[in-house]
Protein backbone atom coordinates (compact mmCIF):
# COMPACT_ATOMS: atom_id res chain seq x y z
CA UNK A 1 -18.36 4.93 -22.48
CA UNK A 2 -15.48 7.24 -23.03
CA UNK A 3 -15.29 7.93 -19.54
CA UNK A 4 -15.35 4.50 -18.58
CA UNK A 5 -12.42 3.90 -20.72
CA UNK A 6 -10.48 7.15 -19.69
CA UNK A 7 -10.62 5.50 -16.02
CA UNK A 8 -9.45 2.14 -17.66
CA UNK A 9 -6.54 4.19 -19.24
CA UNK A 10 -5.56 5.98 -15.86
CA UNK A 11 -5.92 2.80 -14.16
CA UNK A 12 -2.43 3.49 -12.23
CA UNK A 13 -2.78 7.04 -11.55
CA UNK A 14 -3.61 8.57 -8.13
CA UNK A 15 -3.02 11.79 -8.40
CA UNK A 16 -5.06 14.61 -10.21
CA UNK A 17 -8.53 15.27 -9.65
CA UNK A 18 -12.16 13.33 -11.27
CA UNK A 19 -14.84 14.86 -11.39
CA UNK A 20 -18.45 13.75 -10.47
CA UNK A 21 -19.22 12.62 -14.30
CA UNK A 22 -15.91 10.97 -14.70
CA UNK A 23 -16.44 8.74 -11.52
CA UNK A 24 -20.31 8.13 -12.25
CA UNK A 25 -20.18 7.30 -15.60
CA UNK A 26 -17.52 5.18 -14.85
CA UNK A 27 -19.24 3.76 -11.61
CA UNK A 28 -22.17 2.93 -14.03
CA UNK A 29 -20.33 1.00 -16.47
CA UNK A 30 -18.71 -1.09 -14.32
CA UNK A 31 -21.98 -2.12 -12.67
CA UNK A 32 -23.60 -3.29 -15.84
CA UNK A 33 -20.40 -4.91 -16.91
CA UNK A 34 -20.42 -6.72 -13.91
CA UNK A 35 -24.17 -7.73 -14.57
CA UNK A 36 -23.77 -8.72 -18.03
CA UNK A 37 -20.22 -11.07 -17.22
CA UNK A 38 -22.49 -12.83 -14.55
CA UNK A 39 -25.28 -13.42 -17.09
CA UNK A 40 -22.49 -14.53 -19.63
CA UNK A 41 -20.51 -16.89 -17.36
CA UNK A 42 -24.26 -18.08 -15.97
CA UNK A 43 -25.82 -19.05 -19.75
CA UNK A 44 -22.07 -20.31 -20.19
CA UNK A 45 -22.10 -22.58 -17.48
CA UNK A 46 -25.68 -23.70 -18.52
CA UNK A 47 -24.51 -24.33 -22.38
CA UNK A 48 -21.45 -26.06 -21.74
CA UNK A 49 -23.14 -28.22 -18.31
CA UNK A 50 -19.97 -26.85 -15.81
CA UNK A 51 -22.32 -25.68 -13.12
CA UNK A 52 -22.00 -29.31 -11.43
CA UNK A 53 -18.30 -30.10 -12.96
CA UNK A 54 -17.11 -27.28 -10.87
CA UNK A 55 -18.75 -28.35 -7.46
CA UNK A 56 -21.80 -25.86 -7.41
CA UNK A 57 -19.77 -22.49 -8.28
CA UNK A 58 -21.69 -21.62 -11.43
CA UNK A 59 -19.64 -20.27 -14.52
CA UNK A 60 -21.45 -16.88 -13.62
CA UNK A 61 -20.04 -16.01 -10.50
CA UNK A 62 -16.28 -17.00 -11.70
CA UNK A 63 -16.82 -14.64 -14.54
CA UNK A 64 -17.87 -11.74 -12.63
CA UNK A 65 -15.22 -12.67 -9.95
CA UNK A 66 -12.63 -12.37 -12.58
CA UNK A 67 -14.00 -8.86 -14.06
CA UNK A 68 -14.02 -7.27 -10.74
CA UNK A 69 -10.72 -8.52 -10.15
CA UNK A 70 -9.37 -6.57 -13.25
CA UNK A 71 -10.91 -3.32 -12.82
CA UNK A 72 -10.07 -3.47 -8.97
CA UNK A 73 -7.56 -0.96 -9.21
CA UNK A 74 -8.87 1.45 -11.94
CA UNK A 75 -12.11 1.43 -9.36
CA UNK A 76 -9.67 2.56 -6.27
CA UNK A 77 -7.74 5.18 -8.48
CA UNK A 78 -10.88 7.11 -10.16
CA UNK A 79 -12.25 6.53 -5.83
CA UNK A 80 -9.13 8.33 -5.02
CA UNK A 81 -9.22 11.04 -7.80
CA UNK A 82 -13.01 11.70 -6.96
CA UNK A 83 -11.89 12.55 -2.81
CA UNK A 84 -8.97 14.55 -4.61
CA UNK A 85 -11.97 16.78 -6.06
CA UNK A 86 -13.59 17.10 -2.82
CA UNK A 87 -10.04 18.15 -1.68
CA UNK A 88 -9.53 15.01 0.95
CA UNK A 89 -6.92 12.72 1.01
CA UNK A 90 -6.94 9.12 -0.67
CA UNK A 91 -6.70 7.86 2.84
CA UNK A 92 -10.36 8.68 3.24
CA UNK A 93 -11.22 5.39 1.43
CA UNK A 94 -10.95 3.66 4.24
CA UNK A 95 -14.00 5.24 6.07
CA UNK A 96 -15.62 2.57 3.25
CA UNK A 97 -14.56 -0.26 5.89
CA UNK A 98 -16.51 1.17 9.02
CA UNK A 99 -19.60 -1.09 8.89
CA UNK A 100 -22.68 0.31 8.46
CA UNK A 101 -21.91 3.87 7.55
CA UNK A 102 -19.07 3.73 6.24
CA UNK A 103 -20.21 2.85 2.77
CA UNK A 104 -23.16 5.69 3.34
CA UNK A 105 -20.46 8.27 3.96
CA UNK A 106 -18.36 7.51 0.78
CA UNK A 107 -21.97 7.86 -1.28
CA UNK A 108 -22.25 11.19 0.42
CA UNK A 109 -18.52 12.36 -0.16
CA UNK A 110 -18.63 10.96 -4.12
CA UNK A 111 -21.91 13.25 -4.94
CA UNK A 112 -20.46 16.42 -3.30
CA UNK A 113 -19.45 18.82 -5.58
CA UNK A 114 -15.54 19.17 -6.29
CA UNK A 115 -13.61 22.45 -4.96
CA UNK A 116 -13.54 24.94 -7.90
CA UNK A 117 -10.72 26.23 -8.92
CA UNK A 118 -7.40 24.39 -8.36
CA UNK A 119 -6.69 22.38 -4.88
CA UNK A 120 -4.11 21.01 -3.53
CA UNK A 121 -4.59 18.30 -5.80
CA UNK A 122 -4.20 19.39 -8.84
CA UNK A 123 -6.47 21.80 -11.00
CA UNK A 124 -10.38 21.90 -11.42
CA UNK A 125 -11.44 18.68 -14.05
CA UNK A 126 -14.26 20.82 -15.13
CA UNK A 127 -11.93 23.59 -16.59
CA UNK A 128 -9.74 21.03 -19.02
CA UNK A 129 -10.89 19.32 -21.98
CA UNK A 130 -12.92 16.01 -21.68
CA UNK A 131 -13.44 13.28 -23.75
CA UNK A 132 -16.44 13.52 -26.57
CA UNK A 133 -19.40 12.17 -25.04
């Protein structure tokens, strides 16, 4: 959770470097945080009867619309520190929008290993202090 909240806190910053952990840990916070504000907005909507007030968009999907919305940009900056690792440029977030592989390559490129020692980015994560786990 720490590292989920250390992204959270950097939510603005795009240079340095993130390591593997910071970005997975991160990655798999946000996915059940996006699960559970679905399943909130969704019994929400069911509770309170707005599924049919609000024309067939349940409460769920508004809900997790809005969370993804606010960590939007803490999700591109800890993308952009991650290709900083794997000494590439932020610019290579954009192979995400080639359809079909594009989203296969960014996997590919976010479970490399980082460059050890420092890059050009900044120096190694794995070298500096990290949050208690």
């Amino acid at each position: 959770m720490n590292w989920y909240l250390k992204a959270l806190k950097n939510f603005a910053t795009l240079e340095g470097r993130a390591r593997r952990l910071e970005y997975w840990m991160f990655t798999l916070f946000d996915v059940i945080f996006t699960v559970l504000s679905f399943v909130i907005g969704a019994v929400l909507g069911r509770v309170l009867n707005l599924d049919e007030a609000m024309g067939g968009v349940g409460l769920g999907a508004v809900f997790c619309l809005l969370y993804l919305l606010v960590v939007l940009m803490p999700k591109l900056s800890v993308t952009v520190r991650r290709l900083h690792d794997t000494d590439r440029s932020g610019l290579w977030l954009l192979v995400f929008l080639i359809p079909g592989i594009g989203p296969l390559v960014m996997f590919v490129m976010m479970i490399l290993e980082g460059t050890q020692g420092p890059n050009q980015y900044g120096p190694d994560p794995k070298t500096t202090v990290e949050p208690a786990a």
